[in-house]
N, C-alpha and C. Protein backbone atom coordinates (compact mmCIF):
# COMPACT_ATOMS: atom_id res chain seq x y z
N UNK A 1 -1.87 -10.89 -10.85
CA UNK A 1 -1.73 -10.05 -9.69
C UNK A 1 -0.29 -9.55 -9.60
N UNK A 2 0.38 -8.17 -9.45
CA UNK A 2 1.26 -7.45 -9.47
C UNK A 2 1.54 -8.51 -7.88
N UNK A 3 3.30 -8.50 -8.45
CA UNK A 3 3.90 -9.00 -6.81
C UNK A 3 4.72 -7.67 -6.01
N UNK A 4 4.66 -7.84 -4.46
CA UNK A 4 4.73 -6.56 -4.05
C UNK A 4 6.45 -6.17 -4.43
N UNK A 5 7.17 -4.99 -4.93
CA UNK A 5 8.21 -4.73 -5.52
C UNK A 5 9.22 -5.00 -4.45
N UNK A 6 8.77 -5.17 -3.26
CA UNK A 6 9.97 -5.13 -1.88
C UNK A 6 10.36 -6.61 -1.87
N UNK A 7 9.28 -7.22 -2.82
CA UNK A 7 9.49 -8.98 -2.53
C UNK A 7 10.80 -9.44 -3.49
N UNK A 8 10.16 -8.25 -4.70
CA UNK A 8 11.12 -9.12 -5.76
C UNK A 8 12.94 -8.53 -5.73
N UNK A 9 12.78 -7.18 -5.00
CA UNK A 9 13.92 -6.61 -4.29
C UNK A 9 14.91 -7.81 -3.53
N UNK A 10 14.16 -7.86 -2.69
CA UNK A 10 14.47 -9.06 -1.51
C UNK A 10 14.89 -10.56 -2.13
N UNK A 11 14.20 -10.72 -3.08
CA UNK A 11 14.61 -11.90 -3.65
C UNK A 11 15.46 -12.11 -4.83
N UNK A 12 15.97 -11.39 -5.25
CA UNK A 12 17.38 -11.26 -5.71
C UNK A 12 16.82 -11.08 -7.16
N UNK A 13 15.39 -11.08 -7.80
CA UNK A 13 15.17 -10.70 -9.15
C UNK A 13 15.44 -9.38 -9.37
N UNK A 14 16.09 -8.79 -9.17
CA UNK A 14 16.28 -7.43 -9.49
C UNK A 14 17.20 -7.02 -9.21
N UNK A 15 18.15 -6.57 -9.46
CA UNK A 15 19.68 -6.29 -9.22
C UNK A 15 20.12 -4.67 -9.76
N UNK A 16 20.43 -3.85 -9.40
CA UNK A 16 21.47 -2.41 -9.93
C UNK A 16 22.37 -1.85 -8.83
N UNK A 17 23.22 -1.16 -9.89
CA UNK A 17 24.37 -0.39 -9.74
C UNK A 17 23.87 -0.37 -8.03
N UNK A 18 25.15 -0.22 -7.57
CA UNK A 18 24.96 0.71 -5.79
C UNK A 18 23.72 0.01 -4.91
N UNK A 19 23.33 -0.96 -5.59
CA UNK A 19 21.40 -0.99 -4.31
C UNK A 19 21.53 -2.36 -4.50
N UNK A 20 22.21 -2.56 -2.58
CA UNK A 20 22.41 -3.74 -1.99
C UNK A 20 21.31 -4.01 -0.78
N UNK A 21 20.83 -3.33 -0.61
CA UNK A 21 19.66 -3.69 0.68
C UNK A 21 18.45 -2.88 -0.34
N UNK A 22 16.97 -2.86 0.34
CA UNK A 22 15.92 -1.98 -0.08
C UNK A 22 15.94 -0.38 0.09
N UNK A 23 16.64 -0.39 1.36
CA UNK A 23 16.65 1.17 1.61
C UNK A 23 17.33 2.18 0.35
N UNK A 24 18.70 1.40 -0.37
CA UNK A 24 19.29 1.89 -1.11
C UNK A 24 18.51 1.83 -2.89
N UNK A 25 17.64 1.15 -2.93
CA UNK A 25 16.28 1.33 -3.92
C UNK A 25 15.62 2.61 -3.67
N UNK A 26 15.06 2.79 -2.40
CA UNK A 26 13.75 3.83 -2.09
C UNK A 26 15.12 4.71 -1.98
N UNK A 27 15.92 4.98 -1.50
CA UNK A 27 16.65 6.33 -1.76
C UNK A 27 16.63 6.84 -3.49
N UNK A 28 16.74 5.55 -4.04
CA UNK A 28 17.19 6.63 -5.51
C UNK A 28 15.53 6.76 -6.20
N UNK A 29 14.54 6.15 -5.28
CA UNK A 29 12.88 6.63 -6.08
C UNK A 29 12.83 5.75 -6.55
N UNK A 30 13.42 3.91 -6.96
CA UNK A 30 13.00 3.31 -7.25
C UNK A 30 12.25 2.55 -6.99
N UNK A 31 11.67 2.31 -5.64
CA UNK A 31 10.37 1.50 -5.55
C UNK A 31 9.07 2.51 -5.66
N UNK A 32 8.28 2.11 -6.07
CA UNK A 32 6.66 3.02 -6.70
C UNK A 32 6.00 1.61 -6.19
N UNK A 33 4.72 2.21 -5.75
CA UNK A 33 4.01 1.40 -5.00
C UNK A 33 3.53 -0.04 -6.04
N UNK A 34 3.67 -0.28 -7.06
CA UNK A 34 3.12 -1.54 -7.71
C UNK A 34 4.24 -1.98 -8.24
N UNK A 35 5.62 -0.84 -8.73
CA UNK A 35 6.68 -1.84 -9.78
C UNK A 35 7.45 -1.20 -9.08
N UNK A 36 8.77 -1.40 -9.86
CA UNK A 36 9.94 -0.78 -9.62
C UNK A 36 10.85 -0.15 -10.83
N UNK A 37 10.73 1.28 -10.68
CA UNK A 37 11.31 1.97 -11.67
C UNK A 37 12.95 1.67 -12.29
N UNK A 38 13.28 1.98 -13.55
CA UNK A 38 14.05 1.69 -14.50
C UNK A 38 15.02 2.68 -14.99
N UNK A 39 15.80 2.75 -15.24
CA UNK A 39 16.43 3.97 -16.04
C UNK A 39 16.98 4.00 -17.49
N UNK A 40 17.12 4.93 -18.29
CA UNK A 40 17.69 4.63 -19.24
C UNK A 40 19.33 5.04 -19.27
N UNK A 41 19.71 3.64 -19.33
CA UNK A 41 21.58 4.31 -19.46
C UNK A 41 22.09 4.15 -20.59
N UNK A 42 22.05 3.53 -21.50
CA UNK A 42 22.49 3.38 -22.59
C UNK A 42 21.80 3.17 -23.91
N UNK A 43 22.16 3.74 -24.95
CA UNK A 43 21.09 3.65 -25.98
C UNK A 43 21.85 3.25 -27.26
N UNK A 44 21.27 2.97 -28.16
CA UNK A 44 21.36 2.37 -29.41
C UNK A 44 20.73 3.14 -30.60
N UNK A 45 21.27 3.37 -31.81
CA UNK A 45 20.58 4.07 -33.28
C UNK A 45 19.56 2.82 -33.52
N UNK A 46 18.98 3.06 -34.03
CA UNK A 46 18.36 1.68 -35.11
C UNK A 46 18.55 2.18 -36.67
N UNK A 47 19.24 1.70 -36.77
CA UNK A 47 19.95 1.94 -38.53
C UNK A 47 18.92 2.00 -39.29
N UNK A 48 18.42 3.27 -39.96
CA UNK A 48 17.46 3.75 -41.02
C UNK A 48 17.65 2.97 -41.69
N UNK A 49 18.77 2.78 -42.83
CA UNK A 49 18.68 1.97 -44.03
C UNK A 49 20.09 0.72 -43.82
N UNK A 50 19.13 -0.06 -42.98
CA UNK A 50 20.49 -1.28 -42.96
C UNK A 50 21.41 -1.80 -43.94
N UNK A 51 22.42 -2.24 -43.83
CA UNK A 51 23.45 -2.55 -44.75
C UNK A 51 23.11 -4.64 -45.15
N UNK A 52 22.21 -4.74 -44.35
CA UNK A 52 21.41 -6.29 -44.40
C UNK A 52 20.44 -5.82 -44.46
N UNK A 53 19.49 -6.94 -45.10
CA UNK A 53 17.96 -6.93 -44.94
C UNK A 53 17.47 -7.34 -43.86
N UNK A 54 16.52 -6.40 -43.54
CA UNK A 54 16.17 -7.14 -42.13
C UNK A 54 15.16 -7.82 -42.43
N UNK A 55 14.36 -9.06 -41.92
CA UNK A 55 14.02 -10.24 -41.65
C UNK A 55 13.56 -10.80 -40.78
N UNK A 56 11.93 -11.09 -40.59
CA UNK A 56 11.70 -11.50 -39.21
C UNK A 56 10.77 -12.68 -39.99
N UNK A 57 10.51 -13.85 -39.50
CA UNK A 57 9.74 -15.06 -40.00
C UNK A 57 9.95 -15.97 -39.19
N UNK A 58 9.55 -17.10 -39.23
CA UNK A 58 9.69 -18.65 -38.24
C UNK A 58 10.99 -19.33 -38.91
N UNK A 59 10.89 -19.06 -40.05
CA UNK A 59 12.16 -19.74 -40.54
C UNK A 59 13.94 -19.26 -40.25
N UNK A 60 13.44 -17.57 -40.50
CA UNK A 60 14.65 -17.23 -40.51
C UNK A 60 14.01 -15.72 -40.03
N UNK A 61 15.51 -15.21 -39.37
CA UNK A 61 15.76 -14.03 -38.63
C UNK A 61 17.03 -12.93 -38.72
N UNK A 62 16.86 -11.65 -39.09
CA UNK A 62 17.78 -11.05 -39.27
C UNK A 62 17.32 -9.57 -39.02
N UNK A 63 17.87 -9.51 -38.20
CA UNK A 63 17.31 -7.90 -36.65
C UNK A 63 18.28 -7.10 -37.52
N UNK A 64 17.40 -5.64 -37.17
CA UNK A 64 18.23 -4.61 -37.62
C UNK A 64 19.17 -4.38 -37.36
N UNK A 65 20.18 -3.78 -37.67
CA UNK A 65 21.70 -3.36 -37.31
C UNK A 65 21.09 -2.19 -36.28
N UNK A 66 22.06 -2.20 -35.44
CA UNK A 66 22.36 -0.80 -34.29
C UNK A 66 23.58 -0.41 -34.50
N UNK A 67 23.54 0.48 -33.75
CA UNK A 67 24.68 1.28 -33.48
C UNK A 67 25.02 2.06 -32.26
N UNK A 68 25.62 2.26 -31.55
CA UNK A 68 25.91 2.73 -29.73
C UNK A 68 25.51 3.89 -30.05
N UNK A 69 24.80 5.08 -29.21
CA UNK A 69 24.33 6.02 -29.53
C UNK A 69 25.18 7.09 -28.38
N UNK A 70 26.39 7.26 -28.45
CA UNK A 70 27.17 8.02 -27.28
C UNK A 70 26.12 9.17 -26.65
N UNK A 71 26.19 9.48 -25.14
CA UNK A 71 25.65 10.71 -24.70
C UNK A 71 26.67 11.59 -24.83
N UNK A 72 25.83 12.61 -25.04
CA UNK A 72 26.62 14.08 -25.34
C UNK A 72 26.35 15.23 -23.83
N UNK A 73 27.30 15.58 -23.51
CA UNK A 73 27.31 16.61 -22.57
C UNK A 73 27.35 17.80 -22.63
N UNK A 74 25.61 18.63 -22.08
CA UNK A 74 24.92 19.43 -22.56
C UNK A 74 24.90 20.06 -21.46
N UNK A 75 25.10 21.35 -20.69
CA UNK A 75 25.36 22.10 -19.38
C UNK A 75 25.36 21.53 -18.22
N UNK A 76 26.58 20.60 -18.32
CA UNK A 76 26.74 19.44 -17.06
C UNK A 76 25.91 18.57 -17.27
N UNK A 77 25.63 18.09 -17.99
CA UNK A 77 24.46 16.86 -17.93
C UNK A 77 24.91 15.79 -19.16
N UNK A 78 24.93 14.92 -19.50
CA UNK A 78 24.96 13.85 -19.94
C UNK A 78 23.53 13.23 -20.06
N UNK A 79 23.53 13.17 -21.49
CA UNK A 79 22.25 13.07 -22.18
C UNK A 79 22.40 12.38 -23.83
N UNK A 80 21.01 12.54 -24.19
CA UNK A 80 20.79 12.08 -25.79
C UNK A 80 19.75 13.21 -26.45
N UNK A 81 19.66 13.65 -27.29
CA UNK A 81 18.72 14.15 -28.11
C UNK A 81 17.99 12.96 -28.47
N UNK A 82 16.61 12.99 -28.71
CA UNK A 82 16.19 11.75 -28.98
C UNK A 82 15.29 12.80 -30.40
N UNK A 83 15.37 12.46 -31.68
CA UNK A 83 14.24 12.97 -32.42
C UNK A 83 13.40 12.33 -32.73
N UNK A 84 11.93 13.93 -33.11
CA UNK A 84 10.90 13.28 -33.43
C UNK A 84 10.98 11.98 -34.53
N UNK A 85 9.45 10.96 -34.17
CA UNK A 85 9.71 10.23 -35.12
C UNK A 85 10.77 8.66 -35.13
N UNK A 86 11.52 8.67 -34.35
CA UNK A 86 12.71 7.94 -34.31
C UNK A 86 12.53 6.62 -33.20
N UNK A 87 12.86 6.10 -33.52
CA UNK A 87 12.95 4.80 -32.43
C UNK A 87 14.25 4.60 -31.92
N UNK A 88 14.43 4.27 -30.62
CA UNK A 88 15.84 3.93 -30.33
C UNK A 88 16.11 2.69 -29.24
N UNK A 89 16.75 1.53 -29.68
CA UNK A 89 17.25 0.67 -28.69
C UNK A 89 18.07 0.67 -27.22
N UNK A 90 16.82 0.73 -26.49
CA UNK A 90 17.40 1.16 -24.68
C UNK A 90 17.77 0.05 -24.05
N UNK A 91 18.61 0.33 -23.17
CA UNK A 91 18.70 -0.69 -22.05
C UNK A 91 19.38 0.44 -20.84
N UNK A 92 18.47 -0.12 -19.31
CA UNK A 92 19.18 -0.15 -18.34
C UNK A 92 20.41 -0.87 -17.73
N UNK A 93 20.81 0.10 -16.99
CA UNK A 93 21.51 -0.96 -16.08
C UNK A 93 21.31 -2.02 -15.20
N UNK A 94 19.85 -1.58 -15.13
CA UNK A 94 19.09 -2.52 -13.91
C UNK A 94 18.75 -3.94 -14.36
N UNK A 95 19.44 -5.03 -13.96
CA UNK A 95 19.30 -6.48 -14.06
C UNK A 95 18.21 -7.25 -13.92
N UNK A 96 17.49 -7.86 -14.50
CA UNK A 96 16.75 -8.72 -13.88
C UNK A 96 16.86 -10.20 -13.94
N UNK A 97 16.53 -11.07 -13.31
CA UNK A 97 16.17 -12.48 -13.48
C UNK A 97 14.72 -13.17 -12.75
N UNK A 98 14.12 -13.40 -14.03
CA UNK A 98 12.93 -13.63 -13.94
C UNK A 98 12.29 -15.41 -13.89
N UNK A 99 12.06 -15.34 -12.71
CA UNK A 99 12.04 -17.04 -11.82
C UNK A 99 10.85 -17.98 -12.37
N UNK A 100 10.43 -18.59 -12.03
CA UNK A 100 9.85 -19.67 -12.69
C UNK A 100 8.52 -19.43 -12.06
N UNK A 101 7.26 -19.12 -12.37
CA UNK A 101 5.97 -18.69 -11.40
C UNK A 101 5.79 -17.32 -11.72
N UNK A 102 6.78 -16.43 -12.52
CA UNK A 102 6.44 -15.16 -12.18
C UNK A 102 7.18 -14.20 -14.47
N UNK A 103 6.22 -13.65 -14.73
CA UNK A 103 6.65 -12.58 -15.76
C UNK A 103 6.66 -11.74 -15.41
N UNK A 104 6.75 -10.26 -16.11
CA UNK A 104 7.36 -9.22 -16.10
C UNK A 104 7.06 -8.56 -17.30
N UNK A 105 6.23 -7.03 -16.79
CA UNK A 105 5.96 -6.25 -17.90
C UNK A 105 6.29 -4.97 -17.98
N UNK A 106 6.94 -3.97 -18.84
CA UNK A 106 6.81 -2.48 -18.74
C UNK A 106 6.45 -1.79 -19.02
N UNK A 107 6.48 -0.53 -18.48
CA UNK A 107 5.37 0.66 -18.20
C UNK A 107 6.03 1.75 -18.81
N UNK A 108 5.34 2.69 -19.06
CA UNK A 108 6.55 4.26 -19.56
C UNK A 108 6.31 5.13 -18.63
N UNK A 109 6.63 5.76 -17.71
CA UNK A 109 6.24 6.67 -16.77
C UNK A 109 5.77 7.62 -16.95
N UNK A 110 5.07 8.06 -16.33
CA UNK A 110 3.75 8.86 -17.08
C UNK A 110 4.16 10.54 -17.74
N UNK A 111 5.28 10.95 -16.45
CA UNK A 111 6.03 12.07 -17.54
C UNK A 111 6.71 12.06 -18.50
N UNK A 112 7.13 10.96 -19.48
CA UNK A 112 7.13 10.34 -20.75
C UNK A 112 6.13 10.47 -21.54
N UNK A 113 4.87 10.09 -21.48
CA UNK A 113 3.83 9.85 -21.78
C UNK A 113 3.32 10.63 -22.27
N UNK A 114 3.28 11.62 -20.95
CA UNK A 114 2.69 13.18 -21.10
C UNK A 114 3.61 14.32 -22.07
N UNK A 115 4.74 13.46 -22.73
CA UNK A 115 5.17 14.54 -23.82
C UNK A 115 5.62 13.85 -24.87
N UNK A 116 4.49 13.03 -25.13
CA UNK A 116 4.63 12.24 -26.63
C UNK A 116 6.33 11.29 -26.77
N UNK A 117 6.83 10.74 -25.35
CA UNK A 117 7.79 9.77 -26.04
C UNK A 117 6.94 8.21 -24.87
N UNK A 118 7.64 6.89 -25.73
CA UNK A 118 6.83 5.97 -24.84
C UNK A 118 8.14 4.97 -25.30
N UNK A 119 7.93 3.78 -24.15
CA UNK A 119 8.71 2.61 -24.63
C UNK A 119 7.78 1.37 -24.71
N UNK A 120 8.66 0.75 -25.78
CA UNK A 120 7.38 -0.65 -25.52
C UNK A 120 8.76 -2.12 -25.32
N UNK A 121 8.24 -3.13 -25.24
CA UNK A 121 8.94 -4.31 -24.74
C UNK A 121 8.01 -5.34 -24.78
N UNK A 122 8.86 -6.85 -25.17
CA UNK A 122 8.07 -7.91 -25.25
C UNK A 122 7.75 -7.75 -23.64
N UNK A 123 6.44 -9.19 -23.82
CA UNK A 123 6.52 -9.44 -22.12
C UNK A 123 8.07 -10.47 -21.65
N UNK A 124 8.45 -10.52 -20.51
CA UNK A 124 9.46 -10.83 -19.85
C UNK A 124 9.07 -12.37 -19.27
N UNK A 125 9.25 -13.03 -19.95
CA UNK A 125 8.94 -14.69 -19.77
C UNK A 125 9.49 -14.93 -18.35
N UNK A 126 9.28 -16.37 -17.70
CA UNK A 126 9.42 -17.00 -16.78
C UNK A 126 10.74 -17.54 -17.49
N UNK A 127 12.22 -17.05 -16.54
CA UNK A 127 13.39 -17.65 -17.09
C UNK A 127 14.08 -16.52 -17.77
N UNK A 128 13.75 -15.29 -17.71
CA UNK A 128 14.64 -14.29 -19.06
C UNK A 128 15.82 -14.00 -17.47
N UNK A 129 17.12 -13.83 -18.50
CA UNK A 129 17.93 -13.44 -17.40
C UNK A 129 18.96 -12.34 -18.56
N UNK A 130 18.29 -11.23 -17.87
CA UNK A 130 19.43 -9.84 -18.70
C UNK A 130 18.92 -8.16 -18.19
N UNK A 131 19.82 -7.39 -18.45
CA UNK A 131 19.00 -6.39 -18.20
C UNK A 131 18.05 -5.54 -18.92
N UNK A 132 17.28 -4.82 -18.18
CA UNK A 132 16.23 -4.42 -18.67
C UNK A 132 16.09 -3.16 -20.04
N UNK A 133 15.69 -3.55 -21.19
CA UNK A 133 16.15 -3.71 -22.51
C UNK A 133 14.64 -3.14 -23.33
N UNK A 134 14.51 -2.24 -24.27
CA UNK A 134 13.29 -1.61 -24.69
C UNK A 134 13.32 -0.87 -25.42
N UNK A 135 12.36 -0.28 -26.46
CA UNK A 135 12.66 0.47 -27.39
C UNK A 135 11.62 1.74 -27.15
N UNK A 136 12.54 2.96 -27.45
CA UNK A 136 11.75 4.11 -27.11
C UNK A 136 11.54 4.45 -28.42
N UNK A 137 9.88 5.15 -28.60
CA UNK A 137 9.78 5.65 -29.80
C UNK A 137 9.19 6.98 -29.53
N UNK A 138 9.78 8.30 -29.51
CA UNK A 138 9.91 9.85 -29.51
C UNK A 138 8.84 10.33 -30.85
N UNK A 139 7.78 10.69 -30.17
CA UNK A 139 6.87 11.12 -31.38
C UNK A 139 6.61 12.68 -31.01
N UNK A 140 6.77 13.03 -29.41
CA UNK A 140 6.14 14.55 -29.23
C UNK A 140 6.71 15.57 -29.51
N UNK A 141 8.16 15.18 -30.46
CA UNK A 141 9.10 16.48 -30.51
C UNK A 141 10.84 16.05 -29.88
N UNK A 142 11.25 16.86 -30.48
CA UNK A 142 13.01 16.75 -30.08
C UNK A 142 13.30 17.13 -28.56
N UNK A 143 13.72 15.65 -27.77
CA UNK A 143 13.69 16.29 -26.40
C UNK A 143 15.02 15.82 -25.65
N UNK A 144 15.81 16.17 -25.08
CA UNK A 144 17.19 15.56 -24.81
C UNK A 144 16.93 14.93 -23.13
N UNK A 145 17.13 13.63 -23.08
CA UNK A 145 17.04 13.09 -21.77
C UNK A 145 18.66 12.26 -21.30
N UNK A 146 18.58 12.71 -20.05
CA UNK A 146 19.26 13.02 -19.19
C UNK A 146 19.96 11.09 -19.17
N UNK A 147 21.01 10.76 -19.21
CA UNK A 147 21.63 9.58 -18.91
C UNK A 147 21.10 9.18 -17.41
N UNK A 148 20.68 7.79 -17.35
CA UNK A 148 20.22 7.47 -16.23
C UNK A 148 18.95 8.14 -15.63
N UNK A 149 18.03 8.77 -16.17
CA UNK A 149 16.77 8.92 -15.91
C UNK A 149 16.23 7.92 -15.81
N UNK A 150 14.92 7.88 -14.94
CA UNK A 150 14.04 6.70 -14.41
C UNK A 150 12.83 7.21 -15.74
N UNK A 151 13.02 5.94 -16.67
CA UNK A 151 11.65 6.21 -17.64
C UNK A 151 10.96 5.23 -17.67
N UNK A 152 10.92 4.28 -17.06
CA UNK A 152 9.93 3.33 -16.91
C UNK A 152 10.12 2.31 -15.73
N UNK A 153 8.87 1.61 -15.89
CA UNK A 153 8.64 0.90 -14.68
C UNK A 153 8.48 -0.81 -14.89
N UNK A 154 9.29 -1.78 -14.20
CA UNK A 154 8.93 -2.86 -14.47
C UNK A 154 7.95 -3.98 -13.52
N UNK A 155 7.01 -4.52 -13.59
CA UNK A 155 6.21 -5.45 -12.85
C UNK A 155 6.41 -6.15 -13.02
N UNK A 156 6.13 -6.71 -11.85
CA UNK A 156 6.20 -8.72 -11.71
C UNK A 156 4.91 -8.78 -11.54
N UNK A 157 4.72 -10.41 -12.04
CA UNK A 157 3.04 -10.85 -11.94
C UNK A 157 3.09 -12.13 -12.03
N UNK A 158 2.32 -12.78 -10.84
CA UNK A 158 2.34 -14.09 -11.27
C UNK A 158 1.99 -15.00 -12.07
N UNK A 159 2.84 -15.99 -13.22
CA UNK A 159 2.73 -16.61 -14.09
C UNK A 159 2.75 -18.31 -13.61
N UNK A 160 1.70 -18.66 -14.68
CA UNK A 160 1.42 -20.19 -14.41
C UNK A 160 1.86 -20.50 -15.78
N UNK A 161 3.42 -20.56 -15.77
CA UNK A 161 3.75 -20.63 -17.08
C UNK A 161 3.71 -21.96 -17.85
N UNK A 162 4.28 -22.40 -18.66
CA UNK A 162 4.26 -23.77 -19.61
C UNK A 162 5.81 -24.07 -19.85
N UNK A 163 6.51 -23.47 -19.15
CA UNK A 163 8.53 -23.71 -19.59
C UNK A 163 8.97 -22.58 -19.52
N UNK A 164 10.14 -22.68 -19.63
CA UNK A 164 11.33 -21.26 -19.03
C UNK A 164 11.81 -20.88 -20.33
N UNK A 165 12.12 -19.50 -20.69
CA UNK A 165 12.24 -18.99 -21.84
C UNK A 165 13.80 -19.37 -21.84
N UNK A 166 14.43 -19.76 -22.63
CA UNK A 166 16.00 -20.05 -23.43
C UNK A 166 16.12 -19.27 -24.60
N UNK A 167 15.79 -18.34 -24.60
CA UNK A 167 15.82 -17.72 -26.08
C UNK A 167 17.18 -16.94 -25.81
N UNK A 168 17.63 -16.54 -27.67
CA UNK A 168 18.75 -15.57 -27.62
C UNK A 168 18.69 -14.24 -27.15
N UNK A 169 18.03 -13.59 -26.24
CA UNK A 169 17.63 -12.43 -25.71
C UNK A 169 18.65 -12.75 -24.29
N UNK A 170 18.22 -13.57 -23.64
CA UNK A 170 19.22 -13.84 -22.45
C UNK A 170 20.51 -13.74 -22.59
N UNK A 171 21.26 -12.75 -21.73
CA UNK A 171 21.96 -11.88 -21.41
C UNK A 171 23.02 -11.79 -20.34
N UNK A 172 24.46 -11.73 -20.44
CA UNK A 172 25.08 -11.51 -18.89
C UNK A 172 24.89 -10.27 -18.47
N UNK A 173 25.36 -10.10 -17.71
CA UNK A 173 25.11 -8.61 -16.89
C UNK A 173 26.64 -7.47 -17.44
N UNK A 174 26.29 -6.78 -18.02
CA UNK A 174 26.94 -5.59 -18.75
C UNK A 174 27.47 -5.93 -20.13
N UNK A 175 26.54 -6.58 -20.78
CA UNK A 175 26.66 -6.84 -22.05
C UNK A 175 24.70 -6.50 -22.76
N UNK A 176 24.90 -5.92 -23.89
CA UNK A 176 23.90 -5.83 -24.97
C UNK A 176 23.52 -7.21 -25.64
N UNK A 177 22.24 -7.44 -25.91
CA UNK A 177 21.71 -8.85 -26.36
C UNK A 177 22.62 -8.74 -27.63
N UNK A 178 22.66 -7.80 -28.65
CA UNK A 178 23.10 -7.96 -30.03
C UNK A 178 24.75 -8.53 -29.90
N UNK A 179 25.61 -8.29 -28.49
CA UNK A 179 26.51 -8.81 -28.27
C UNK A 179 26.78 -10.20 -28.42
N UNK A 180 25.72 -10.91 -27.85
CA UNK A 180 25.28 -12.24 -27.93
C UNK A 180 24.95 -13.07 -29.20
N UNK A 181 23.63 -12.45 -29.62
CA UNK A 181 23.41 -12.80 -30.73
C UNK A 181 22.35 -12.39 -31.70
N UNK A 182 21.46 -12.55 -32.72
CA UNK A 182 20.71 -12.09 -33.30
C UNK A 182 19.38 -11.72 -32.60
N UNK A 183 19.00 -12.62 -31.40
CA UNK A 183 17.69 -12.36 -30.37
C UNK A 183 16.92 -13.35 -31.07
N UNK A 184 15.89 -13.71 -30.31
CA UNK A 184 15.30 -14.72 -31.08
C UNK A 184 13.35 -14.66 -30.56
């Protein structure tokens, strides 16, 4: 069952820039009646032909290389070209910490959707503490989006979990997981 977005506001799982009470959420359009919308502020390359092998197994792990993907300023606007075809490592600014009883899943907003780009994301365990982090993959064509656009949406739902996630994904607040460490 989706938890109502004013709860998880209120209860300190959710944290961004400027929005210290709820009112200052619903001003910028971030509460939507089931989640609470996301933005994309910062992005990442995913290195075509890594300079390591990348590596995913139980034994051993070795994530692709990135690279900071600067926005470029395009008639007053601050943005990315995103091309067809391409995947790119997102993260908001928007924080979360995700409590013990409750996961967390995301959505791509539907005017995304509706022009062939989408994001996907693990689910958000009981215990993840970082901000909200995802990979967009641009299939409908070359489209330049705007720094800090709302492109997706995150839910809470209640979990009857089995333990709190400790993995290398957990995160301080204005730092990138790859800062940290390989992710796990």
């Amino acid at each position: 069952m989706f938890i109502k977005p004013s709860y998880a506001i209120e209860q300190g799982w959710i944290t961004a820039p400027n929005c210290n009470i709820l009112e200052d959420w619903e001003r910028k359009k971030l509460v939507s009646p089931n989640a609470i919308d996301f933005t994309v502020d910062t992005i990442h390359n995913m290195v075509r032909a890594p300079s390591k092998e990348v590596w995913i197994g139980e034994g051993k792990k070795v994530m692709r290389e990135v690279s900071l993907y600067e926005p470029e300023e395009i008639n007053q606007y601050n943005g990315w070209y995103l091309e067809t075809g391409r995947c790119y490592d997102a993260m908001s600014d928007i924080y979360v910490k995700v409590p013990e009883g409750v996961a967390a899943l995301l959505y791509t907003r539907s005017t995304f959707v509706r022009n062939g780009t989408f994001i996907m994301s693990g689910l958000y365990d009981s215990g993840f503490t970082g901000h909200i982090g995802y990979v967009i993959f641009n299939m409908g064509g070359q489209m330049f989006v705007e720094q800090g656009t709302r492109i997706g949406q995150i839910a809470f739902v209640h979990s009857e979990n089995a333990g709190l996630y400790a993995g290398g994904y957990n995160h301080a607040a204005g730092t990138h997981y790859t800062e940290i460490n390989d992710g796990d």
